[in-house]
PDB file of N, CA and C in Angstrom:
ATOM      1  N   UNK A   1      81.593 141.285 107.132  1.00  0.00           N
ATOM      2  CA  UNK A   1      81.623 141.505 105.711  1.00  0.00           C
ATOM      3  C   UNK A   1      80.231 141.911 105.237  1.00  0.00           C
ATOM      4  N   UNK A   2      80.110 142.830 104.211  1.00  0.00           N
ATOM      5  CA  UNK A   2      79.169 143.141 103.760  1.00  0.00           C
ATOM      6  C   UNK A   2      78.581 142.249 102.977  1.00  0.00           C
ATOM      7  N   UNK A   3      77.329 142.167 102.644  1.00  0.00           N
ATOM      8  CA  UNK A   3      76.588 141.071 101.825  1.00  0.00           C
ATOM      9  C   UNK A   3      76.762 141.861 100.153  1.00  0.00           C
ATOM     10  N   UNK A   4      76.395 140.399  99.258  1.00  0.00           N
ATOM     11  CA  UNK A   4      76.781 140.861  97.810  1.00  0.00           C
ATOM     12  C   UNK A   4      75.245 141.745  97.616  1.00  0.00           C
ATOM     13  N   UNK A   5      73.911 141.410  98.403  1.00  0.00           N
ATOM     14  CA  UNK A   5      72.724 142.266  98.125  1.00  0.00           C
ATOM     15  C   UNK A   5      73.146 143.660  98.848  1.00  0.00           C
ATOM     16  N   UNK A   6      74.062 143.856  99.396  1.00  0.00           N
ATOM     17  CA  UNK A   6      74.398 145.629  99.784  1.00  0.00           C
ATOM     18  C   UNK A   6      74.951 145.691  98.769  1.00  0.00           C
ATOM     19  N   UNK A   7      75.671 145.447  98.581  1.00  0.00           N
ATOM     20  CA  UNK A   7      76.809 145.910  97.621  1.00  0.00           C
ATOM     21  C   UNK A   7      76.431 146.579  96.164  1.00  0.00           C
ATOM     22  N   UNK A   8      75.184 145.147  95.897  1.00  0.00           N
ATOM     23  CA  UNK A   8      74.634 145.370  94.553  1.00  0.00           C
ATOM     24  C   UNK A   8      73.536 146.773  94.902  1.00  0.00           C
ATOM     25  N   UNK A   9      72.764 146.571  96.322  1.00  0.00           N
ATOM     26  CA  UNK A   9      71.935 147.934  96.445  1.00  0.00           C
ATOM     27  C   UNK A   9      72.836 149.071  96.083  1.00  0.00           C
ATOM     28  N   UNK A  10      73.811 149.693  96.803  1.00  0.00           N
ATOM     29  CA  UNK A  10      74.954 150.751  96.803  1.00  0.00           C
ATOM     30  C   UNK A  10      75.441 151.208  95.660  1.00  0.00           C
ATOM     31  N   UNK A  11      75.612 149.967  94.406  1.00  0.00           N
ATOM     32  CA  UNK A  11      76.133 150.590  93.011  1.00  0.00           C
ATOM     33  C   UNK A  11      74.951 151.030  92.631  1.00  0.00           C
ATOM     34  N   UNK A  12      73.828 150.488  92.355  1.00  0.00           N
ATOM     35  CA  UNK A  12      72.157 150.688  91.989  1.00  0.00           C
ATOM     36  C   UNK A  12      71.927 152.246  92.194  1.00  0.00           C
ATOM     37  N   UNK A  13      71.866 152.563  93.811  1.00  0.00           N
ATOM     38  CA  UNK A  13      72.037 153.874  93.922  1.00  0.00           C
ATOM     39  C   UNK A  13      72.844 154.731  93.616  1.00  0.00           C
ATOM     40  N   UNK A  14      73.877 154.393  93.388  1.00  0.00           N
ATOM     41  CA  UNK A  14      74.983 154.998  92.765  1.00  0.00           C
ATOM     42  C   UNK A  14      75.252 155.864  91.540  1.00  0.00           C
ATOM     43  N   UNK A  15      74.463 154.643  90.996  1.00  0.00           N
ATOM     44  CA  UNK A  15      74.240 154.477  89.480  1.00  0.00           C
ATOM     45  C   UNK A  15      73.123 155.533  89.098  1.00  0.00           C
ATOM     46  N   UNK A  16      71.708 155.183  89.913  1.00  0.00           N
ATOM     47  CA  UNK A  16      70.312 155.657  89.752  1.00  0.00           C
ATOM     48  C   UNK A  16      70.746 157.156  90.392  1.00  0.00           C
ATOM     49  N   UNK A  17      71.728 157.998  91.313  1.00  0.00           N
ATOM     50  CA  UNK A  17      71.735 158.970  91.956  1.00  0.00           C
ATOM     51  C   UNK A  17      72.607 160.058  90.780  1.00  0.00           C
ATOM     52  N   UNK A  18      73.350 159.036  89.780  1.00  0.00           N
ATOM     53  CA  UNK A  18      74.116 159.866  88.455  1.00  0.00           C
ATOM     54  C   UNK A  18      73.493 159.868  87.394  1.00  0.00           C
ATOM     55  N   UNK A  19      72.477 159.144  87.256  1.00  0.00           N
ATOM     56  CA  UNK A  19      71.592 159.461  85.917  1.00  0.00           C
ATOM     57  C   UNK A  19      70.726 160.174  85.716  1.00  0.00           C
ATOM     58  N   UNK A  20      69.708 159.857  87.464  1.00  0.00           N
ATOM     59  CA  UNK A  20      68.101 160.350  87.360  1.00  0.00           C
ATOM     60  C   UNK A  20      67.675 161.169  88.589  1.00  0.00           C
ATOM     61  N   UNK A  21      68.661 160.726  89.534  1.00  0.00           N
ATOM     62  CA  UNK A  21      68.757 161.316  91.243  1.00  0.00           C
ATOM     63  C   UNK A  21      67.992 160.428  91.794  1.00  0.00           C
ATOM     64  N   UNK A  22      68.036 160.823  93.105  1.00  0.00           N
ATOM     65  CA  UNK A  22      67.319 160.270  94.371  1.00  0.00           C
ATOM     66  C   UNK A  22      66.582 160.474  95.110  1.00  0.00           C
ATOM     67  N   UNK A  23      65.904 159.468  95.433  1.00  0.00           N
ATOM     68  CA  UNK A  23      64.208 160.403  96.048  1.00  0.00           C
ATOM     69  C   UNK A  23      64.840 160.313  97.558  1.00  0.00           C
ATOM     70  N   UNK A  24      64.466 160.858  98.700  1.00  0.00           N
ATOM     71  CA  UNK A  24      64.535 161.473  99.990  1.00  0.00           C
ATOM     72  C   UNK A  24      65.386 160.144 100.417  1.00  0.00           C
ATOM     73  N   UNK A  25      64.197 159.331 100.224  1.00  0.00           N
ATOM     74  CA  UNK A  25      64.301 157.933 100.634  1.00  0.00           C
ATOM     75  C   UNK A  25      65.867 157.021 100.680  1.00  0.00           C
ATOM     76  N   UNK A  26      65.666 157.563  99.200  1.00  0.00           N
ATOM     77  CA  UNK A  26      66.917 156.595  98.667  1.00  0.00           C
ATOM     78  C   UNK A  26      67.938 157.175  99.150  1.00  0.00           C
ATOM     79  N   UNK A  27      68.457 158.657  99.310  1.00  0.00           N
ATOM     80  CA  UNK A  27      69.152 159.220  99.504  1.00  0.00           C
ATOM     81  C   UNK A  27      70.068 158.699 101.198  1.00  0.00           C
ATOM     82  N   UNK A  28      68.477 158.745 102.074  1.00  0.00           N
ATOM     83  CA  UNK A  28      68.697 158.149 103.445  1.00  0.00           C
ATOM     84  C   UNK A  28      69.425 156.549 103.386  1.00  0.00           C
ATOM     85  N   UNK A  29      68.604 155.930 102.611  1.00  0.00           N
ATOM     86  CA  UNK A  29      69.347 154.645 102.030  1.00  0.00           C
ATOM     87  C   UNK A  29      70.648 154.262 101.546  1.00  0.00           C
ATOM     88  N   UNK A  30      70.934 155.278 101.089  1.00  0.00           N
ATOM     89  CA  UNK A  30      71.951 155.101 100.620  1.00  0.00           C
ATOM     90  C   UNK A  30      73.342 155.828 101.441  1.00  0.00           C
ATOM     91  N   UNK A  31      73.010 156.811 102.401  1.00  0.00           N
ATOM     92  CA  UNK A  31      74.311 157.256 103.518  1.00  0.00           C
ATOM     93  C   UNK A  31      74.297 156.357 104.449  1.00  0.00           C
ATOM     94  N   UNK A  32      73.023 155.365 105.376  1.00  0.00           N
ATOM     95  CA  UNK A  32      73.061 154.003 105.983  1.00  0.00           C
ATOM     96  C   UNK A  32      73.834 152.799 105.284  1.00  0.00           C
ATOM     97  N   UNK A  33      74.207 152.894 104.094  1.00  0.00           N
ATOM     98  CA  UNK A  33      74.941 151.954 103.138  1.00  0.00           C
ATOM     99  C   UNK A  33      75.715 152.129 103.327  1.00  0.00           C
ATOM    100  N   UNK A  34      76.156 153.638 102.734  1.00  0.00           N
ATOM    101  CA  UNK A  34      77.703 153.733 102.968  1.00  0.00           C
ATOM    102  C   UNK A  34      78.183 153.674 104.140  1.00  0.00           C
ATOM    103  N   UNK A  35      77.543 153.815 105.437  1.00  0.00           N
ATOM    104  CA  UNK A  35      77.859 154.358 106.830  1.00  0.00           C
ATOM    105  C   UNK A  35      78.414 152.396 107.205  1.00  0.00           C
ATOM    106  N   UNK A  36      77.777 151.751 106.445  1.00  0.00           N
ATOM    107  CA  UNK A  36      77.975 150.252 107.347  1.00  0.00           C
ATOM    108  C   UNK A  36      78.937 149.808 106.524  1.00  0.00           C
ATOM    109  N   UNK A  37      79.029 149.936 105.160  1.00  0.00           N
ATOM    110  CA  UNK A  37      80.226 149.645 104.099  1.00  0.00           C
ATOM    111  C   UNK A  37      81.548 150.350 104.701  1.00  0.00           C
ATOM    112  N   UNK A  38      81.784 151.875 105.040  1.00  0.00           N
ATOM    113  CA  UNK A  38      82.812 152.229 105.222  1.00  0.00           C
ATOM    114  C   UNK A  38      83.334 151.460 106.794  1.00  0.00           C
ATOM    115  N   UNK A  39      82.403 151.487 107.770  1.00  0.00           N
ATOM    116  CA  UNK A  39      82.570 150.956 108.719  1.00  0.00           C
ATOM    117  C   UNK A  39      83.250 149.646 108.713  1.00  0.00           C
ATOM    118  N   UNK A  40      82.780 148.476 108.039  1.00  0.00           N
ATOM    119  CA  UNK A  40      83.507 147.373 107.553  1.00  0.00           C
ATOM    120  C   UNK A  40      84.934 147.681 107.420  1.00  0.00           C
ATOM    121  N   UNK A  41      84.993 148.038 106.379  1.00  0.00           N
ATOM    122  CA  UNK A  41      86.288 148.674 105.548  1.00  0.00           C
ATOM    123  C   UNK A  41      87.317 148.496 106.734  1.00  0.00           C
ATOM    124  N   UNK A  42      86.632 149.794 107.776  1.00  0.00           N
ATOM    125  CA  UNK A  42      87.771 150.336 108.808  1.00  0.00           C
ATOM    126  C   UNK A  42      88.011 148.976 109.225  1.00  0.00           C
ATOM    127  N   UNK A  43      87.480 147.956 109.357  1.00  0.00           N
ATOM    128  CA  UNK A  43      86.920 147.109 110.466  1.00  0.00           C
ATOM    129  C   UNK A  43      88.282 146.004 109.795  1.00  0.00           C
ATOM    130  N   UNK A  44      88.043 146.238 108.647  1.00  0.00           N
ATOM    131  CA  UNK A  44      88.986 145.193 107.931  1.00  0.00           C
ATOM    132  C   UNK A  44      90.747 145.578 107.807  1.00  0.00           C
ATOM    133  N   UNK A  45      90.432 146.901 107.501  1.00  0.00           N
ATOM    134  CA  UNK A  45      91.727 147.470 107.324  1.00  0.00           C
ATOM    135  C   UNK A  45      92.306 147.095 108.985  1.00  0.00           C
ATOM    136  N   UNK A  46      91.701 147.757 109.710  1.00  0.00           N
ATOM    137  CA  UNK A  46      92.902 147.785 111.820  1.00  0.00           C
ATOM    138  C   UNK A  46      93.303 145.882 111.375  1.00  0.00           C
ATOM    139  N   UNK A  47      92.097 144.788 111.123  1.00  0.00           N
ATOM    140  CA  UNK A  47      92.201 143.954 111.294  1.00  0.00           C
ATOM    141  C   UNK A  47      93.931 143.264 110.344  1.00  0.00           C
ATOM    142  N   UNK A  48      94.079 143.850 109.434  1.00  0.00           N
ATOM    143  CA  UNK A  48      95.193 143.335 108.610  1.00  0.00           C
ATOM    144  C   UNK A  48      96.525 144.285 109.706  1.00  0.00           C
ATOM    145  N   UNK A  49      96.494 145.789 109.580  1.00  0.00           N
ATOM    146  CA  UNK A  49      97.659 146.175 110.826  1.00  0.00           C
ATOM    147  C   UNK A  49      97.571 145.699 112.040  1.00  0.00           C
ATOM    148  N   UNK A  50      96.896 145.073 112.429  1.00  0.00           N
ATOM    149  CA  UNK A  50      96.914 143.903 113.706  1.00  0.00           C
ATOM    150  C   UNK A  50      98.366 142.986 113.570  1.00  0.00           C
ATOM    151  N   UNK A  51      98.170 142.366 112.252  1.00  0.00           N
ATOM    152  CA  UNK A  51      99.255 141.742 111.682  1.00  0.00           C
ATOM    153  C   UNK A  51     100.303 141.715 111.071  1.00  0.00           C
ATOM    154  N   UNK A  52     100.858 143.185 110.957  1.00  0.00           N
ATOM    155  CA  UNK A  52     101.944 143.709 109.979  1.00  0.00           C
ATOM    156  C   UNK A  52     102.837 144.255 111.193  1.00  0.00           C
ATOM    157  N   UNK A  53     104.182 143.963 110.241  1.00  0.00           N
ATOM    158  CA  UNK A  53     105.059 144.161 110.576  1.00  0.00           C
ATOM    159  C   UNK A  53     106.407 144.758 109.755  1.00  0.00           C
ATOM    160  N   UNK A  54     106.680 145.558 110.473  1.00  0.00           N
ATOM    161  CA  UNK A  54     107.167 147.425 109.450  1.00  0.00           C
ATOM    162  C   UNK A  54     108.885 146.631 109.464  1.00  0.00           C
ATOM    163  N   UNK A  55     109.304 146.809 108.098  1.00  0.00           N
ATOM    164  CA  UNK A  55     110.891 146.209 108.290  1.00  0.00           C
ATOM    165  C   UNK A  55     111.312 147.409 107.646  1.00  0.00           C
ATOM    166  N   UNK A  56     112.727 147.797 108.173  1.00  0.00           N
ATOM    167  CA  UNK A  56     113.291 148.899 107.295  1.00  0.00           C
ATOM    168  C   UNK A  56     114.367 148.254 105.955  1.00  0.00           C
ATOM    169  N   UNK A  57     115.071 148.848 105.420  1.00  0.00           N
ATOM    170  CA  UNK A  57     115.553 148.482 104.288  1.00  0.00           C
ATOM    171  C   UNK A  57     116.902 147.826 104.686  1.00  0.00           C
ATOM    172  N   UNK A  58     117.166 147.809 105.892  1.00  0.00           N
ATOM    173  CA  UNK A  58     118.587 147.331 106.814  1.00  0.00           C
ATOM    174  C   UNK A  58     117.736 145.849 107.302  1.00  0.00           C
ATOM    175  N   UNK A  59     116.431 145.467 107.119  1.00  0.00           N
ATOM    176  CA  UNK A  59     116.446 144.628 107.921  1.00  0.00           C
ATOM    177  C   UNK A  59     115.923 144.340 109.223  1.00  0.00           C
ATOM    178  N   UNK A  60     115.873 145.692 109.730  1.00  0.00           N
ATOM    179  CA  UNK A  60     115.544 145.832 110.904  1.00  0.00           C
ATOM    180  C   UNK A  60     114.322 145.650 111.736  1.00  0.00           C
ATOM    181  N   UNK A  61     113.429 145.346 112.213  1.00  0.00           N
ATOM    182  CA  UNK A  61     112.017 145.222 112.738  1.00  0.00           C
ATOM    183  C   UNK A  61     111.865 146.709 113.349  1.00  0.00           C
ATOM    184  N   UNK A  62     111.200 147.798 112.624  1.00  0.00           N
ATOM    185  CA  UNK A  62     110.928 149.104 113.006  1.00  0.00           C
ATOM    186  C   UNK A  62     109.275 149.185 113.168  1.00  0.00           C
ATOM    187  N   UNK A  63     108.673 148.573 113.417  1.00  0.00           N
ATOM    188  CA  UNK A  63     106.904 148.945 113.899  1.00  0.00           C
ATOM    189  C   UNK A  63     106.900 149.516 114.601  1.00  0.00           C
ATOM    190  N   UNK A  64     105.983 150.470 114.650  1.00  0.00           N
ATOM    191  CA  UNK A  64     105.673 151.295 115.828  1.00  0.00           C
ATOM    192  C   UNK A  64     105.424 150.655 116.830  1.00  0.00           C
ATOM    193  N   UNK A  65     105.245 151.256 118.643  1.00  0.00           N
ATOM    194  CA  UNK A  65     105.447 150.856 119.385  1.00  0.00           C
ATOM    195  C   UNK A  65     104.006 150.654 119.863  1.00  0.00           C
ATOM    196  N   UNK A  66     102.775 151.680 119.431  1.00  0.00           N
ATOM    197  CA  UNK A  66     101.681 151.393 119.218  1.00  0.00           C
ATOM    198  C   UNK A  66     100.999 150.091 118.807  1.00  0.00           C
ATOM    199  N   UNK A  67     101.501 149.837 117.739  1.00  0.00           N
ATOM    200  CA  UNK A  67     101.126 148.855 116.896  1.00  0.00           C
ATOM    201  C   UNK A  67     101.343 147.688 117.521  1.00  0.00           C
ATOM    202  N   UNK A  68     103.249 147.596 117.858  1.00  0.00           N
ATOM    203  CA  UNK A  68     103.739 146.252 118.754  1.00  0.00           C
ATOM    204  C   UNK A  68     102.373 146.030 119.934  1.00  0.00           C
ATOM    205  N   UNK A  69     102.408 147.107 120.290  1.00  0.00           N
ATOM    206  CA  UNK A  69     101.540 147.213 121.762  1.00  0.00           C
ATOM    207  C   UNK A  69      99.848 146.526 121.365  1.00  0.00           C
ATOM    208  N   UNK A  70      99.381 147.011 120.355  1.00  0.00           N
ATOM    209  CA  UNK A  70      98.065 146.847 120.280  1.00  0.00           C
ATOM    210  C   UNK A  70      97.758 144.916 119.668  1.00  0.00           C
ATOM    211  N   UNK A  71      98.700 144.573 119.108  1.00  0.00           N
ATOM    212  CA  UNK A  71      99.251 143.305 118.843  1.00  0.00           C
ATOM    213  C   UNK A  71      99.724 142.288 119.972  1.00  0.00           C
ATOM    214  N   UNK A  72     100.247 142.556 121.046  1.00  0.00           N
ATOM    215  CA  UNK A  72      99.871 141.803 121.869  1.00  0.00           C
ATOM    216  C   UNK A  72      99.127 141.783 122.724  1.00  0.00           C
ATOM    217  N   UNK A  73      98.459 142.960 123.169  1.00  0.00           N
ATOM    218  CA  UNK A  73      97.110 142.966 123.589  1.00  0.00           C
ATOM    219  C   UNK A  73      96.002 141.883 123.033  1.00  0.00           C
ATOM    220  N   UNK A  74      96.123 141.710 121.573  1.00  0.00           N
ATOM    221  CA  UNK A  74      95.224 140.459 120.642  1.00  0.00           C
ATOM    222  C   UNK A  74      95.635 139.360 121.291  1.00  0.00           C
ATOM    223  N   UNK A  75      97.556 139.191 121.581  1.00  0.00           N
ATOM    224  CA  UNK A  75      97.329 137.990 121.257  1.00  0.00           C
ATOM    225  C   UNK A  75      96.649 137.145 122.741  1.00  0.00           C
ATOM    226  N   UNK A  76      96.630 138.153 123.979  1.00  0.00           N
ATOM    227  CA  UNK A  76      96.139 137.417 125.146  1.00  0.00           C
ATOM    228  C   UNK A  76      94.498 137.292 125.211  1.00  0.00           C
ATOM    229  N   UNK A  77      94.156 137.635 123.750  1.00  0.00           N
ATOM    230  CA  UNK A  77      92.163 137.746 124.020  1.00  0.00           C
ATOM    231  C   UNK A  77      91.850 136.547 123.263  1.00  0.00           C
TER     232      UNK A  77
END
């Protein structure tokens, strides 16, 4: 998880890159932000389809076979 001091850096620049712009610096600063923020993200998102499970409107257990597959791979680690 990202810390609340990234988070708050990232809007800052955000903010400071739509009003006044960004010096070289910040600019670099601020694609290393996003690069570890989006990374998370991904990190969080696989982590929840780890755990889902696709039902069709019959009822049926339809998950992909991928998914089944990559799910019990977890559960023997």
């Amino acid at each position: 998880m990202i810390s609340k001091d990234k988070l708050d850096r990232i809007n800052f620049l955000a903010k400071k890159s739509k009003s006044e712009g960004l010096t070289n610096i910040e600019k670099e600063e601020q694609q290393e932000l996003r690069k570890e923020y989006l990374k998370n993200v991904r990190k969080s998102f696989k982590n929840q389809l780890k755990t889902m499970t696709v039902i069709d409107p019959a009822g049926n257990d339809v998950t992909p076979k991928k998914l089944r597959d990559e799910q019990e791979r977890n559960k023997h680690h």
